[in-house]
C-alpha atoms as a PDB file:
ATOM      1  CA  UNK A   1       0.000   0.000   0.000  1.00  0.00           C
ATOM      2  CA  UNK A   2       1.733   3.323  -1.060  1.00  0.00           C
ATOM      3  CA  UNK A   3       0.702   6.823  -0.301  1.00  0.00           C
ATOM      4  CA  UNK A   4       2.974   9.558  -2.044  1.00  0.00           C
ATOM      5  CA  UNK A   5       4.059  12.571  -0.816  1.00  0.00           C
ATOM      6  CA  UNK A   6       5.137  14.840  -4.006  1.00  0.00           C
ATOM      7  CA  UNK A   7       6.499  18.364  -4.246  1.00  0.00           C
ATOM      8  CA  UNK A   8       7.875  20.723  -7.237  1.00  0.00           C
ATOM      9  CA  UNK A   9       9.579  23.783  -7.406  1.00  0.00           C
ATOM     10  CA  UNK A  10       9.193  26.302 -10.877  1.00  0.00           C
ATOM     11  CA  UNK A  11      11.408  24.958 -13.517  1.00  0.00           C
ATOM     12  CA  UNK A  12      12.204  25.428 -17.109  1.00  0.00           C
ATOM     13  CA  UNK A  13       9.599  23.427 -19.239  1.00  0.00           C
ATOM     14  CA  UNK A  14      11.951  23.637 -21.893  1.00  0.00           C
ATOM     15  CA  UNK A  15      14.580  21.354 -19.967  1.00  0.00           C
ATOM     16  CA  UNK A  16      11.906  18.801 -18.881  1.00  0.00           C
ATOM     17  CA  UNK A  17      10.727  18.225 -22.558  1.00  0.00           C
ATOM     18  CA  UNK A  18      14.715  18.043 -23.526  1.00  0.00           C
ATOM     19  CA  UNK A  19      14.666  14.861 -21.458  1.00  0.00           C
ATOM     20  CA  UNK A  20      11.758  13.625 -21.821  1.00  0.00           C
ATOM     21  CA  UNK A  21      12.819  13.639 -25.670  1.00  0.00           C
ATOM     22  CA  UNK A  22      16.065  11.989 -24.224  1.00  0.00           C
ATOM     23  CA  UNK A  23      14.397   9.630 -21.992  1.00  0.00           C
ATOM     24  CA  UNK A  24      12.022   8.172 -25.087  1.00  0.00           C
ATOM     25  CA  UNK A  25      13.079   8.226 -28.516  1.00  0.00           C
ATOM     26  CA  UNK A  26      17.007   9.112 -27.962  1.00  0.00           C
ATOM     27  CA  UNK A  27      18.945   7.228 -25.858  1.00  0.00           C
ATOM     28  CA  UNK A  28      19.306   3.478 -26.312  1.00  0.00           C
ATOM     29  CA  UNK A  29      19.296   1.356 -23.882  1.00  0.00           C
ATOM     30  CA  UNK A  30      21.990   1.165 -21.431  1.00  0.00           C
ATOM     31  CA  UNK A  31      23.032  -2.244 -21.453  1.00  0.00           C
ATOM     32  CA  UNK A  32      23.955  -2.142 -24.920  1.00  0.00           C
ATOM     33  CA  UNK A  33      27.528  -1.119 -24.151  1.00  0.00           C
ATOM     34  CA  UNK A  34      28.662  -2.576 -27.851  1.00  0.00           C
ATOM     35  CA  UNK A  35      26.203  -0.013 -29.462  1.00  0.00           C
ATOM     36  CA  UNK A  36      27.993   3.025 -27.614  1.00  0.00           C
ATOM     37  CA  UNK A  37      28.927   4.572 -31.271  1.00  0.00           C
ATOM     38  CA  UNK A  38      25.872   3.758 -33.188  1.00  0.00           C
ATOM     39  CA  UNK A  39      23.739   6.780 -32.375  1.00  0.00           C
ATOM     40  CA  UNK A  40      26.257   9.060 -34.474  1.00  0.00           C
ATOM     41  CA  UNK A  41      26.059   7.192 -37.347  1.00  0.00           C
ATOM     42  CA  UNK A  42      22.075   7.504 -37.357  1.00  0.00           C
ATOM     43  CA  UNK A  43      21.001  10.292 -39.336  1.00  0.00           C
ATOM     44  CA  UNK A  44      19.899  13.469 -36.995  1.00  0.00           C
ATOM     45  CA  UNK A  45      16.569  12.504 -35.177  1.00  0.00           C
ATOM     46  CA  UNK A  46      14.433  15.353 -37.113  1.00  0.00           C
ATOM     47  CA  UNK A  47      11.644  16.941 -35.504  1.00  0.00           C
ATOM     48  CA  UNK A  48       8.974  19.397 -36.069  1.00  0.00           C
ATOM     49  CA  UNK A  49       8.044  21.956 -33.108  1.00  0.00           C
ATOM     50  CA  UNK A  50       3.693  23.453 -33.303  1.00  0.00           C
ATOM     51  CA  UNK A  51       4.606  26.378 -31.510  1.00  0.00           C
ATOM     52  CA  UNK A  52       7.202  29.623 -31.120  1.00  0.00           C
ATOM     53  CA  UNK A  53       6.081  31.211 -27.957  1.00  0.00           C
ATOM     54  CA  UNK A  54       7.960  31.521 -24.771  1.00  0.00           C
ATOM     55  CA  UNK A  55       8.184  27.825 -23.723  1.00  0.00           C
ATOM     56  CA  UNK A  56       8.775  26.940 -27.985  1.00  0.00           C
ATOM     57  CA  UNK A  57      11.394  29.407 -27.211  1.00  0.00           C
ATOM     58  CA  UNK A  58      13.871  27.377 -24.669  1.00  0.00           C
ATOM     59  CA  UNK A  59      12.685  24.191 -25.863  1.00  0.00           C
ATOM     60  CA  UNK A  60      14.033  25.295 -29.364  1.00  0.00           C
ATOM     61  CA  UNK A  61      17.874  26.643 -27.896  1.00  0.00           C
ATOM     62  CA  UNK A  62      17.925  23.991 -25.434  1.00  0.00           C
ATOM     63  CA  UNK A  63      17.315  21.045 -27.732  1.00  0.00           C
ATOM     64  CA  UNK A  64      19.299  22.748 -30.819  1.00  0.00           C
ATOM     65  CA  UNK A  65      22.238  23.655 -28.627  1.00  0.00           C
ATOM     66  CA  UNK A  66      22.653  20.283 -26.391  1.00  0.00           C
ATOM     67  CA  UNK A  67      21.563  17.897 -29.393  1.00  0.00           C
ATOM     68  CA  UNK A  68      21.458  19.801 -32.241  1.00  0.00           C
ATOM     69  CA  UNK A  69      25.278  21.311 -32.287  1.00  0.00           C
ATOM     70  CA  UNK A  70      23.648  24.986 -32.963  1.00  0.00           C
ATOM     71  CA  UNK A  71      26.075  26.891 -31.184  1.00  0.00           C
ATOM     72  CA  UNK A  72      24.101  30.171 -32.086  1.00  0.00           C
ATOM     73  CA  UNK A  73      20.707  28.692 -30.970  1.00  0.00           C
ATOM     74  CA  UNK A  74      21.825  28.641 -27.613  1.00  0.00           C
ATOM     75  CA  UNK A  75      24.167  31.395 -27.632  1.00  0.00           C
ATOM     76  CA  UNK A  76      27.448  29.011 -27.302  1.00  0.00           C
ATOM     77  CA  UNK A  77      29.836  27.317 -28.970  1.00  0.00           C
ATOM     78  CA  UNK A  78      28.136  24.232 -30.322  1.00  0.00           C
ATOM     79  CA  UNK A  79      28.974  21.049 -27.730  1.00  0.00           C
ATOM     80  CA  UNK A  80      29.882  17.545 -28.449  1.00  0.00           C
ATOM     81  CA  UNK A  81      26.589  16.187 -29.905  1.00  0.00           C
ATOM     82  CA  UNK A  82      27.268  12.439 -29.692  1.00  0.00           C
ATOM     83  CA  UNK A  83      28.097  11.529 -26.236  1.00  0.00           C
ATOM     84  CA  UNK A  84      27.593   8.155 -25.139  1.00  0.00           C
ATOM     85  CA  UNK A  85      24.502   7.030 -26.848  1.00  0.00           C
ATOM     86  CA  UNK A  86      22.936   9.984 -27.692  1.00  0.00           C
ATOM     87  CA  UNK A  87      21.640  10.898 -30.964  1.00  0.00           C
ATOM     88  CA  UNK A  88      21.725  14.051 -32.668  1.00  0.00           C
ATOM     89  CA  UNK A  89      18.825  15.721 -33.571  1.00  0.00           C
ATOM     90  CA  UNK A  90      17.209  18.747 -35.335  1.00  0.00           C
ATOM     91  CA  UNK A  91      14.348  20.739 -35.319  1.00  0.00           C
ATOM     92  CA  UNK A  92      14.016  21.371 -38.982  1.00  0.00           C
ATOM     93  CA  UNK A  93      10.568  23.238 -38.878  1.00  0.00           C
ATOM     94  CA  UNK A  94       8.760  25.416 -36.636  1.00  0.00           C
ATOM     95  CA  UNK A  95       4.982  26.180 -36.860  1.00  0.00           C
ATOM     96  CA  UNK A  96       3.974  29.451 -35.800  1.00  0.00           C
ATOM     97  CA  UNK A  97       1.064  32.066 -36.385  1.00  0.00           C
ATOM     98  CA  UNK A  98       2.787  35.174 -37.577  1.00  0.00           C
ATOM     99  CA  UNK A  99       6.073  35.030 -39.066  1.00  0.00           C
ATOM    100  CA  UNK A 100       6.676  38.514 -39.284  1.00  0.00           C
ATOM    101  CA  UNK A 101       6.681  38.591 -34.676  1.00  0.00           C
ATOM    102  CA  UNK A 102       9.610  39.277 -33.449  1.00  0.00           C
ATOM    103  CA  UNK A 103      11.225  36.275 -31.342  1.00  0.00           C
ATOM    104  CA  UNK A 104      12.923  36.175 -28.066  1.00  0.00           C
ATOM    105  CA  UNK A 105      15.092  33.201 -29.742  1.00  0.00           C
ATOM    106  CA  UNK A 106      17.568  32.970 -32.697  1.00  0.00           C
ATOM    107  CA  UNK A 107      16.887  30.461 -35.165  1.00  0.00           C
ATOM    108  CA  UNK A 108      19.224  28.912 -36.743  1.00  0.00           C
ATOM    109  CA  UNK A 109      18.161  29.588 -40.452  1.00  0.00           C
ATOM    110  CA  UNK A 110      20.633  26.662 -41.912  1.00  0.00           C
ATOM    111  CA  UNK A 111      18.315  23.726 -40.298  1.00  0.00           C
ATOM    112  CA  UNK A 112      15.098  25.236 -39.467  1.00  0.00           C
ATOM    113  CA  UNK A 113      12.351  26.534 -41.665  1.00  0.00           C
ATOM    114  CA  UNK A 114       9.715  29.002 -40.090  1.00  0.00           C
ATOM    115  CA  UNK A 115       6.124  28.093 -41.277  1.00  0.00           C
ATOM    116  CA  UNK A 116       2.409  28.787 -40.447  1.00  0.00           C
ATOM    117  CA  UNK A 117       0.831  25.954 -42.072  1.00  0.00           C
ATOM    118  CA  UNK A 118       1.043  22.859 -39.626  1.00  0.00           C
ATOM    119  CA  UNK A 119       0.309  20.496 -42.509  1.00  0.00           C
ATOM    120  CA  UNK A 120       3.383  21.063 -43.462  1.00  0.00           C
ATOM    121  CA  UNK A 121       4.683  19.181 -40.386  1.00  0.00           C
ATOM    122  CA  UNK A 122       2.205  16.722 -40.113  1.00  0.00           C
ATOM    123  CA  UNK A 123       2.783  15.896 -43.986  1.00  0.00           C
ATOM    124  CA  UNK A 124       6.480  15.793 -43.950  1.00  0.00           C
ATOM    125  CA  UNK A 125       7.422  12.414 -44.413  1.00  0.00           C
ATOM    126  CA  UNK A 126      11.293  13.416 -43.064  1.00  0.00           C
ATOM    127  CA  UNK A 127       9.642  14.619 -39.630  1.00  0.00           C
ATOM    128  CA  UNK A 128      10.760  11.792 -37.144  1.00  0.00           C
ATOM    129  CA  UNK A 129       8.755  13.464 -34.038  1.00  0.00           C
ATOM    130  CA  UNK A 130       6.322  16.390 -33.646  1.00  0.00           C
ATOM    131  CA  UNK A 131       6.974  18.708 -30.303  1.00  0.00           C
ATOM    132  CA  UNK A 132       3.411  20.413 -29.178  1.00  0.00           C
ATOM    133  CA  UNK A 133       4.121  23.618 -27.227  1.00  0.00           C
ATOM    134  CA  UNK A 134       1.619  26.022 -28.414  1.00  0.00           C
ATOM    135  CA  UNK A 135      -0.829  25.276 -25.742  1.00  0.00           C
ATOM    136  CA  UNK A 136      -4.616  25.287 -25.946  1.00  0.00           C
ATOM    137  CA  UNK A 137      -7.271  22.082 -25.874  1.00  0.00           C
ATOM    138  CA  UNK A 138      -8.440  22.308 -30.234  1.00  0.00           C
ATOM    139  CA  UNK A 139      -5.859  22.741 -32.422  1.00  0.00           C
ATOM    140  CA  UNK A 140      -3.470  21.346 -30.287  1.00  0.00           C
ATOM    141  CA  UNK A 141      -5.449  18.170 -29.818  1.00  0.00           C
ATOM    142  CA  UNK A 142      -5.963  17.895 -33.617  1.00  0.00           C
ATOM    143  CA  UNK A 143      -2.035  18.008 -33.955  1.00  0.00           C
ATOM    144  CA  UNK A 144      -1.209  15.540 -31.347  1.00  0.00           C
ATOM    145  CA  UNK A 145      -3.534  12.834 -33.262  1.00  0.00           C
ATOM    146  CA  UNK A 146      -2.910  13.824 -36.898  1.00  0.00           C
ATOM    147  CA  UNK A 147       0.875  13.094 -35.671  1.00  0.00           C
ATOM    148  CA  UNK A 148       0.513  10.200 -33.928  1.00  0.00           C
ATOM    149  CA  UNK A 149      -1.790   9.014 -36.798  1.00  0.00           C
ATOM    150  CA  UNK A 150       1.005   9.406 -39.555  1.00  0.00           C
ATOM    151  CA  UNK A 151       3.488   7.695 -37.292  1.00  0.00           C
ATOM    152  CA  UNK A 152       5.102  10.808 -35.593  1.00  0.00           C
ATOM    153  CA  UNK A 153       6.187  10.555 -31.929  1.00  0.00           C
ATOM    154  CA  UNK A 154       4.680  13.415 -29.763  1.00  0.00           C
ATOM    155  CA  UNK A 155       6.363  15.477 -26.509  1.00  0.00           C
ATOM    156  CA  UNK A 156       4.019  18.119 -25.183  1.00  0.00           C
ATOM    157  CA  UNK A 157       3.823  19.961 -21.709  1.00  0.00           C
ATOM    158  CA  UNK A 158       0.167  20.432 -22.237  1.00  0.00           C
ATOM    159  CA  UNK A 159      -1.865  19.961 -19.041  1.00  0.00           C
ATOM    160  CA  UNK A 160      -5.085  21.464 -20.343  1.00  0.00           C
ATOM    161  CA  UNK A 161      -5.131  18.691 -23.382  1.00  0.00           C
ATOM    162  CA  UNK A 162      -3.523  15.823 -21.510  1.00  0.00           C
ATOM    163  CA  UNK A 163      -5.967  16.001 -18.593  1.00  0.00           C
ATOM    164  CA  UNK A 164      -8.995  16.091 -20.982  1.00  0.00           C
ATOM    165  CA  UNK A 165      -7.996  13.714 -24.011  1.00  0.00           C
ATOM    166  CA  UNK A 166      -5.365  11.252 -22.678  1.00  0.00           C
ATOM    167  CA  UNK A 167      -7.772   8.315 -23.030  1.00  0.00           C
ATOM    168  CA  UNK A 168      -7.950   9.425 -26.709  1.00  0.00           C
ATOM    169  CA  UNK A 169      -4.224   9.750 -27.065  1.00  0.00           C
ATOM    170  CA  UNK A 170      -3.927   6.503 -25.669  1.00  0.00           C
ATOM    171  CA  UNK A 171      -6.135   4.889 -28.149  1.00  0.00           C
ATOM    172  CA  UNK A 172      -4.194   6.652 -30.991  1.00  0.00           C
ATOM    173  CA  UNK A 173      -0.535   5.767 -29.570  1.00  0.00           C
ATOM    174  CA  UNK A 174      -1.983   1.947 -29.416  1.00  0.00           C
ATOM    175  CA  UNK A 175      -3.455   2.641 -33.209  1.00  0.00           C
ATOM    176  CA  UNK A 176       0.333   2.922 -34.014  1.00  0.00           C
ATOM    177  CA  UNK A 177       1.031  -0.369 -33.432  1.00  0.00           C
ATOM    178  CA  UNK A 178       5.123   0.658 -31.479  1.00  0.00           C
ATOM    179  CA  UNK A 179       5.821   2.969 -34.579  1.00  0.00           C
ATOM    180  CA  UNK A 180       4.978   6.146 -32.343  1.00  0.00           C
ATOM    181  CA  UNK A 181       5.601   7.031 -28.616  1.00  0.00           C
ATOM    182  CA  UNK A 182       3.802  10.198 -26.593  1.00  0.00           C
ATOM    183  CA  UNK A 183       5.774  11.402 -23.572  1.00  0.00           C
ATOM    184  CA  UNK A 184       4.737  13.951 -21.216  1.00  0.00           C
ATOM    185  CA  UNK A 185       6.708  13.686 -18.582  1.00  0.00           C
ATOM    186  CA  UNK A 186       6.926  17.506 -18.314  1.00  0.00           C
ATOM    187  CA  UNK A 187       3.048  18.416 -17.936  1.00  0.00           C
ATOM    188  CA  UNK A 188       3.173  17.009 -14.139  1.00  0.00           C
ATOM    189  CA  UNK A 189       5.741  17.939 -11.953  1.00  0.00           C
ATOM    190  CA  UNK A 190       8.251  17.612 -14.379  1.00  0.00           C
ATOM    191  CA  UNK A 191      11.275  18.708 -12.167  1.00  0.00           C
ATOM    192  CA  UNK A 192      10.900  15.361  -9.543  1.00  0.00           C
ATOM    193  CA  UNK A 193       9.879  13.285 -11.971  1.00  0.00           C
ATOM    194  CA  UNK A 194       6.430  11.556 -11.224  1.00  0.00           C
ATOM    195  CA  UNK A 195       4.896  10.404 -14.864  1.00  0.00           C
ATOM    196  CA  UNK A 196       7.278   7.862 -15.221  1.00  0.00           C
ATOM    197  CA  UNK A 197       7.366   6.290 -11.660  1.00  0.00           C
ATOM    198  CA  UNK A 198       3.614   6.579 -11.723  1.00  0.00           C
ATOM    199  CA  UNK A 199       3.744   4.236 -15.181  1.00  0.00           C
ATOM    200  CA  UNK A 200       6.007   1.745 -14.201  1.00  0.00           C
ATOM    201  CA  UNK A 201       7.155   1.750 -10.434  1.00  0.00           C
ATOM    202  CA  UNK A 202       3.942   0.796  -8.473  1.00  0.00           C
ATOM    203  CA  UNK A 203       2.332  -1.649 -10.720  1.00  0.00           C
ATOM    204  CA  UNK A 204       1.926  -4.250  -8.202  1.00  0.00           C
ATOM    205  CA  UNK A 205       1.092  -1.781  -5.544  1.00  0.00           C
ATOM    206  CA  UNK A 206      -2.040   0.066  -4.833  1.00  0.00           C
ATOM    207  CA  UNK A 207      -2.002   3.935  -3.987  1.00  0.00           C
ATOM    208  CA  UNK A 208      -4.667   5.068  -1.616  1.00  0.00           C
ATOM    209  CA  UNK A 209      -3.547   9.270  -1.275  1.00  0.00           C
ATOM    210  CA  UNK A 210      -0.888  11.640  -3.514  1.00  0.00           C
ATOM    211  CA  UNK A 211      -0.684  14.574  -1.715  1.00  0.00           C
ATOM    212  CA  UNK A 212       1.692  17.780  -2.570  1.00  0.00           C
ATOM    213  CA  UNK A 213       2.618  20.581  -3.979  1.00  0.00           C
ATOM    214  CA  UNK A 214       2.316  20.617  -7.683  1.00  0.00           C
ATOM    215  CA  UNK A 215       2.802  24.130  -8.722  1.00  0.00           C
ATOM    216  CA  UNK A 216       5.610  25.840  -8.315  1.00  0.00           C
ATOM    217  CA  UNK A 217       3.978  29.452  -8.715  1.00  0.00           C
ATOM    218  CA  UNK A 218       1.981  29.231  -5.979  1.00  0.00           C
ATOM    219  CA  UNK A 219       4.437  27.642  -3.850  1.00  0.00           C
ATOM    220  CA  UNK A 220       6.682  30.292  -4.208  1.00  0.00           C
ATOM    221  CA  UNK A 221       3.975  32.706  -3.392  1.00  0.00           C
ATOM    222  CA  UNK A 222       2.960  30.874  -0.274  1.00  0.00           C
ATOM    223  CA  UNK A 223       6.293  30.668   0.834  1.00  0.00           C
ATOM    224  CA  UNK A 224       6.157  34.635   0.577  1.00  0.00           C
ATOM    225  CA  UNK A 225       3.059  35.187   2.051  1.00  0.00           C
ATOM    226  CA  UNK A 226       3.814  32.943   5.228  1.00  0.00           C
ATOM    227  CA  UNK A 227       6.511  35.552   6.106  1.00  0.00           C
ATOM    228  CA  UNK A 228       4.211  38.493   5.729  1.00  0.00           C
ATOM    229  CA  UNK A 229       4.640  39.078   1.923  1.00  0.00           C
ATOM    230  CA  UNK A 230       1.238  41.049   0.835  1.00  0.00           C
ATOM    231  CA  UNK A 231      -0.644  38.908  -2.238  1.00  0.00           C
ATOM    232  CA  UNK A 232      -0.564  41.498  -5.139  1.00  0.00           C
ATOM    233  CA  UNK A 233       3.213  42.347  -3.959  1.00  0.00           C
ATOM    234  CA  UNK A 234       4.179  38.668  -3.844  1.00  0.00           C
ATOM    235  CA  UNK A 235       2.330  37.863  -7.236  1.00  0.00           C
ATOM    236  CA  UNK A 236       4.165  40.980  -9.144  1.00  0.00           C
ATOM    237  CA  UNK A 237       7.345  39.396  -7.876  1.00  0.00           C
ATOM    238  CA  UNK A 238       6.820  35.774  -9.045  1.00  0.00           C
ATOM    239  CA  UNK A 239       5.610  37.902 -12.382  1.00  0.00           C
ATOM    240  CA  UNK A 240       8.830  39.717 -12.153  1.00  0.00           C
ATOM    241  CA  UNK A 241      11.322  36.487 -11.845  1.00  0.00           C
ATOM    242  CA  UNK A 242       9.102  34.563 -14.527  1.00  0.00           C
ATOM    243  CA  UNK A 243       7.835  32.249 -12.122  1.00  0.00           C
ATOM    244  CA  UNK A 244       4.193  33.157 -13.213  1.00  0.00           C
ATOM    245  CA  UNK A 245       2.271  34.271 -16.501  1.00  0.00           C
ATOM    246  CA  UNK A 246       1.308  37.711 -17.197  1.00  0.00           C
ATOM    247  CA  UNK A 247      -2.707  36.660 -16.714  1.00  0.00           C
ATOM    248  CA  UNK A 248      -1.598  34.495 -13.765  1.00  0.00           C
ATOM    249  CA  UNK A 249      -5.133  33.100 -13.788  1.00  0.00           C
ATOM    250  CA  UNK A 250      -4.242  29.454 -14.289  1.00  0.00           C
ATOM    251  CA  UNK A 251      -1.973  29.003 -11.709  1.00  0.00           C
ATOM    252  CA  UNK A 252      -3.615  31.229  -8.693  1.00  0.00           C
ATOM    253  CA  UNK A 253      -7.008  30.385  -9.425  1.00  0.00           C
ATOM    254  CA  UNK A 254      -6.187  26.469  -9.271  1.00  0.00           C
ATOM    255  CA  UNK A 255      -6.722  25.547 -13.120  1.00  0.00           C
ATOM    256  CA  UNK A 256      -3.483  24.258 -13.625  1.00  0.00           C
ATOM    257  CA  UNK A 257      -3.398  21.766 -10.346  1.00  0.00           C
ATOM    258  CA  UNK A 258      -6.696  20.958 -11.499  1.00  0.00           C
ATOM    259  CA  UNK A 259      -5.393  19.710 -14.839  1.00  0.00           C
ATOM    260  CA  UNK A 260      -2.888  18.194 -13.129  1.00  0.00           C
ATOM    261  CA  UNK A 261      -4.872  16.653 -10.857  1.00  0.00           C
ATOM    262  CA  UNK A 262      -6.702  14.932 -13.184  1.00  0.00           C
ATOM    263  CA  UNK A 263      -3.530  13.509 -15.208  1.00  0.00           C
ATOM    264  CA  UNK A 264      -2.613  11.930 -11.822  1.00  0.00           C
ATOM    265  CA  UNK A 265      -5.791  10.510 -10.969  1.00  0.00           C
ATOM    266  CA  UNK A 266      -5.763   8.484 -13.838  1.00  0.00           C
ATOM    267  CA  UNK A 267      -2.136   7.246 -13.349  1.00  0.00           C
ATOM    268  CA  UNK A 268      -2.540   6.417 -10.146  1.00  0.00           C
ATOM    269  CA  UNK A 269      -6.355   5.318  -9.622  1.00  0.00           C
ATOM    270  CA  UNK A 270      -7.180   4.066 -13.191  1.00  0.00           C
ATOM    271  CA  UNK A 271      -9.856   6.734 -13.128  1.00  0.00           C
ATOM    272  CA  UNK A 272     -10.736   9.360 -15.676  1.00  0.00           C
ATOM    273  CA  UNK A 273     -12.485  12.491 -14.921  1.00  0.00           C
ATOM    274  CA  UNK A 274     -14.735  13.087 -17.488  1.00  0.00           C
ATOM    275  CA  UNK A 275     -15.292  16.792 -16.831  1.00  0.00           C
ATOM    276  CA  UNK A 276     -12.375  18.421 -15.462  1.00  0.00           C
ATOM    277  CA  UNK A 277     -13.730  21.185 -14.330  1.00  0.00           C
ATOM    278  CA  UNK A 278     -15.526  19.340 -11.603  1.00  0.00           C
ATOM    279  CA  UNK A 279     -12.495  19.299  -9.537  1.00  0.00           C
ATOM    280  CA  UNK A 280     -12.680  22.007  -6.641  1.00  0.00           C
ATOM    281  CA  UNK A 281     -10.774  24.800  -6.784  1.00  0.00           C
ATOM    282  CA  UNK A 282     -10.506  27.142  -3.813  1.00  0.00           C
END
């Protein structure tokens, strides 16, 4: 009988998705010592990334400066790709709105293509894996399962969609047959992690509580307020550091635990909420 006691402090979505994209479609497994040189002579892992927004952002210089070998995408000197059994990989299109916005992140114009159409990720036969980080419950949803549905891997961060659709992306990963994967590791405290050991370490067990803290805006802002911090002074400062959203709705008013919530409920009960939104927030 296990009851789980979970916590998370605010950290970069950008470096959760980098391993979860690691953790799933990279890395061979470790016991293969003999294949240690393989993953260079793969051909880069090529992905397509719905989304150029803050999060898109980091994901994009974090995954093209770590895996990639973009030196200017992250703003130093490109690193040793291959280490180990890593495998390179690049994001060769992102999918945005407007191309003419400014961006808060170079792209590196020799391996990545800006578009607005996503069909022309979804219908690119070269695209290996499709990263979701524009957010939102309709197109996004539409993406995930036109991807998974041509054989394209998926990462997202998406809460919102996850907590509402999983059964559905569940049914379409199965449709696949073991030619596509969906990890999203990062939408639930991403920083401990808990996806993963909710998927494979407590099979035989059964969980009766999780309990926690599993937003890391709010924590901080507790933690403030606790020492005499006033709310609107606290909040500006977690706005100030990044910690929370300019419309800091979902995470004070209890919409993002709740999505949460609901993703963990169905890990670690077997139980899916059909209407979100019934979960209490106060």
């Amino acid at each position: 009988d296990i009851r789980l006691c979970i916590s998370s402090s605010h950290s970069l979505v950008g470096l959760q998705l980098l391993l979860e994209i690691k953790k799933e479609f990279i890395n061979f497994p470790q016991y293969i010592k003999t294949m240690a040189t393989a993953a260079a002579a793969l051909r880069p892992l090529r992905i397509g990334m719905v989304g150029g927004g803050t999060v898109g952002g980091g994901v994009y210089e974090i995954l093209m400066g770590r895996l990639g070998g973009s030196g200017d995408a992250a703003g130093a000197p490109p690193p040793q790709v291959s280490q180990g059994l890593d495998r390179k990989c690049i994001i060769t299109k992102v999918c945005v709105r407007d191309l003419s916005k400014p961006r808060s992140f170079h792209i590196d114009d020799a391996n990545t293509s800006m578009v607005t159409d996503v069909n022309s990720i979804l219908d690119d036969s070269s695209i290996d894996m499709v990263v979701e980080v524009m957010g939102g419950t309709g197109l996004a949803r539409t993406v995930v399962l036109e991807a998974l549905k041509k054989g394209k891997s998926v990462v997202t961060a998406n809460k919102a969609l996850i907590a509402e659709h999983l059964d559905e992306i569940h049914s379409a990963v199965l449709e696949t047959k073991g030619k596509a994967h969906f990890g999203y590791e990062a939408a639930v405290c991403g920083g401990i992690p808990i996806i993963q050991t909710l998927q494979t370490c407590y099979t035989g067990d059964v969980i009766h509580e999780i309990m926690g803290i599993c937003n890391g805006t709010t924590n901080y802002m507790l933690g403030k307020m606790e020492k005499g911090a006033d709310y609107d002074e606290v909040l500006k400062e977690a706005q100030d550091l990044g910690f929370a959203e300019a419309d800091p709705t979902a995470d004070v008013e209890g919409h993002d635990v709740r999505a949460k919530i609901a993703i963990i409920a169905k890990l670690a009960f077997g139980k899916t909420l059909q209407d979100v939104e019934s979960i209490p927030c106060r």
